[in-house]
Structures are given as structure tokens and as C-alpha cells.
Protein backbone atom coordinates (compact mmCIF):
# COMPACT_ATOMS: atom_id res chain seq x y z
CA UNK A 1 0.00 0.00 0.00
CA UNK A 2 2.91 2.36 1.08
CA UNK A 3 4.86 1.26 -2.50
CA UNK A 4 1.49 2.37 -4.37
CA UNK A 5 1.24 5.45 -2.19
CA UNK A 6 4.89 6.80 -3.20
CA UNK A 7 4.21 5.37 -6.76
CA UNK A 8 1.33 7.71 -6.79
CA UNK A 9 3.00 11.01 -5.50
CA UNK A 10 5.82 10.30 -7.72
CA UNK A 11 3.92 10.18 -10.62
CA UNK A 12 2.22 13.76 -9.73
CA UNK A 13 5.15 15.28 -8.94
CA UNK A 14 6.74 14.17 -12.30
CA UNK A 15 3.60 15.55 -14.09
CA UNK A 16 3.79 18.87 -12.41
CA UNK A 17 7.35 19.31 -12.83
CA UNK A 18 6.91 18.44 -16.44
CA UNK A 19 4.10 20.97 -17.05
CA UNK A 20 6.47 23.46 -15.49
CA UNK A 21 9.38 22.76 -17.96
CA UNK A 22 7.00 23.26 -20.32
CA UNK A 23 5.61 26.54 -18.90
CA UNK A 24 8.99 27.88 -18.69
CA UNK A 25 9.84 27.14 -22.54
CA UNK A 26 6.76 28.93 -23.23
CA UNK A 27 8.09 31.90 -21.85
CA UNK A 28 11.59 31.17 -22.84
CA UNK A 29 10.08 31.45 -26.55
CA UNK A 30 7.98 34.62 -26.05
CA UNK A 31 11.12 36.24 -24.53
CA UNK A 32 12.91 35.84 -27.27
CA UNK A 33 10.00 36.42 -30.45
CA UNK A 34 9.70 39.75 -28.40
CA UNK A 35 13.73 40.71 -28.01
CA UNK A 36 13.98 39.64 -32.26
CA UNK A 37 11.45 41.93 -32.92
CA UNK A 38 12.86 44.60 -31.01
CA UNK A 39 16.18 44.28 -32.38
CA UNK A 40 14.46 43.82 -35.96
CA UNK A 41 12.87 47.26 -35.48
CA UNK A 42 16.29 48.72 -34.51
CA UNK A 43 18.03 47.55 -37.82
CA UNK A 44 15.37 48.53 -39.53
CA UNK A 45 15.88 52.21 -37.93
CA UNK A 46 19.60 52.00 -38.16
CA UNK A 47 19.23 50.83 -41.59
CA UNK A 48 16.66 54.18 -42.33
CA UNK A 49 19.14 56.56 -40.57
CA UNK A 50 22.36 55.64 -42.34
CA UNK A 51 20.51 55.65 -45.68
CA UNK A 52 19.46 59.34 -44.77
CA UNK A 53 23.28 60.50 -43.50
CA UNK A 54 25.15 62.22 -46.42
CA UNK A 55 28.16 59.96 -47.45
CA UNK A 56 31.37 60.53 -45.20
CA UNK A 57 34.09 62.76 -46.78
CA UNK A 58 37.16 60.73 -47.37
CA UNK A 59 40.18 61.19 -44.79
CA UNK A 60 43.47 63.26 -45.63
CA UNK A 61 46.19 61.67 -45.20
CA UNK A 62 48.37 62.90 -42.17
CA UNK A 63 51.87 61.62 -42.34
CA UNK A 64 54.40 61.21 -44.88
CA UNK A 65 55.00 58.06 -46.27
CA UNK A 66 58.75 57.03 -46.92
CA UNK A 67 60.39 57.16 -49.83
């Protein structure tokens, strides 16, 4: 009776520790579709703003090279 008893509690511990993995890959996964579509967004900006910038001027050159 005691064997069936532990048997038992066992088997609902194992269930609710199971639905928690589960839970927490749930959340794992929204965490992350929600950072990749934040940093999307930011390229996307980044991507808008650098189009917009004039092109740099190109560098003089400040030393002397050997001869």
C-alpha cells in the first residue's frame, strides 16, 4: 500500500514538474520572439538613418609616407 502510495506522488510530482518545464519554454520562446522583434525594429531604424546621413568625406592623409 505504502509502494502504491509513493508510486502515486511520484507520478504527480513528475507531471507537475513536467508541465512546469514546459511553462517555462513557453516563456523562454515569447522572450525571445519579443527581443527579435525589437532588435528587428532597430536595424530597420539604423538601416533608415544611415541611408538618410550624407556619405562621409574621405580622410586626408596625415603623415608622410617614406620614400
Amino acid at each position: 500500500m505504502e509502494r502504491s502510495n509513493r508510486q502515486r506522488l511520484a507520478a504527480e510530482e513528475g507531471a507537475r514538474a513536467i508541465a512546469d518545464v514546459e511553462r517555462h519554454a513557453i516563456e523562454v520562446r515569447k522572450n525571445m520572439a519579443r527581443l527579435r522583434e525589437l532588435r528587428e525594429a532597430k536595424e530597420v531604424a539604423d538601416a533608415t538613418r544611415r541611408a538618410s546621413l550624407p556619405a562621409p568625406a574621405p580622410k586626408k592623409r596625415t603623415t608622410k609616407l617614406p620614400r
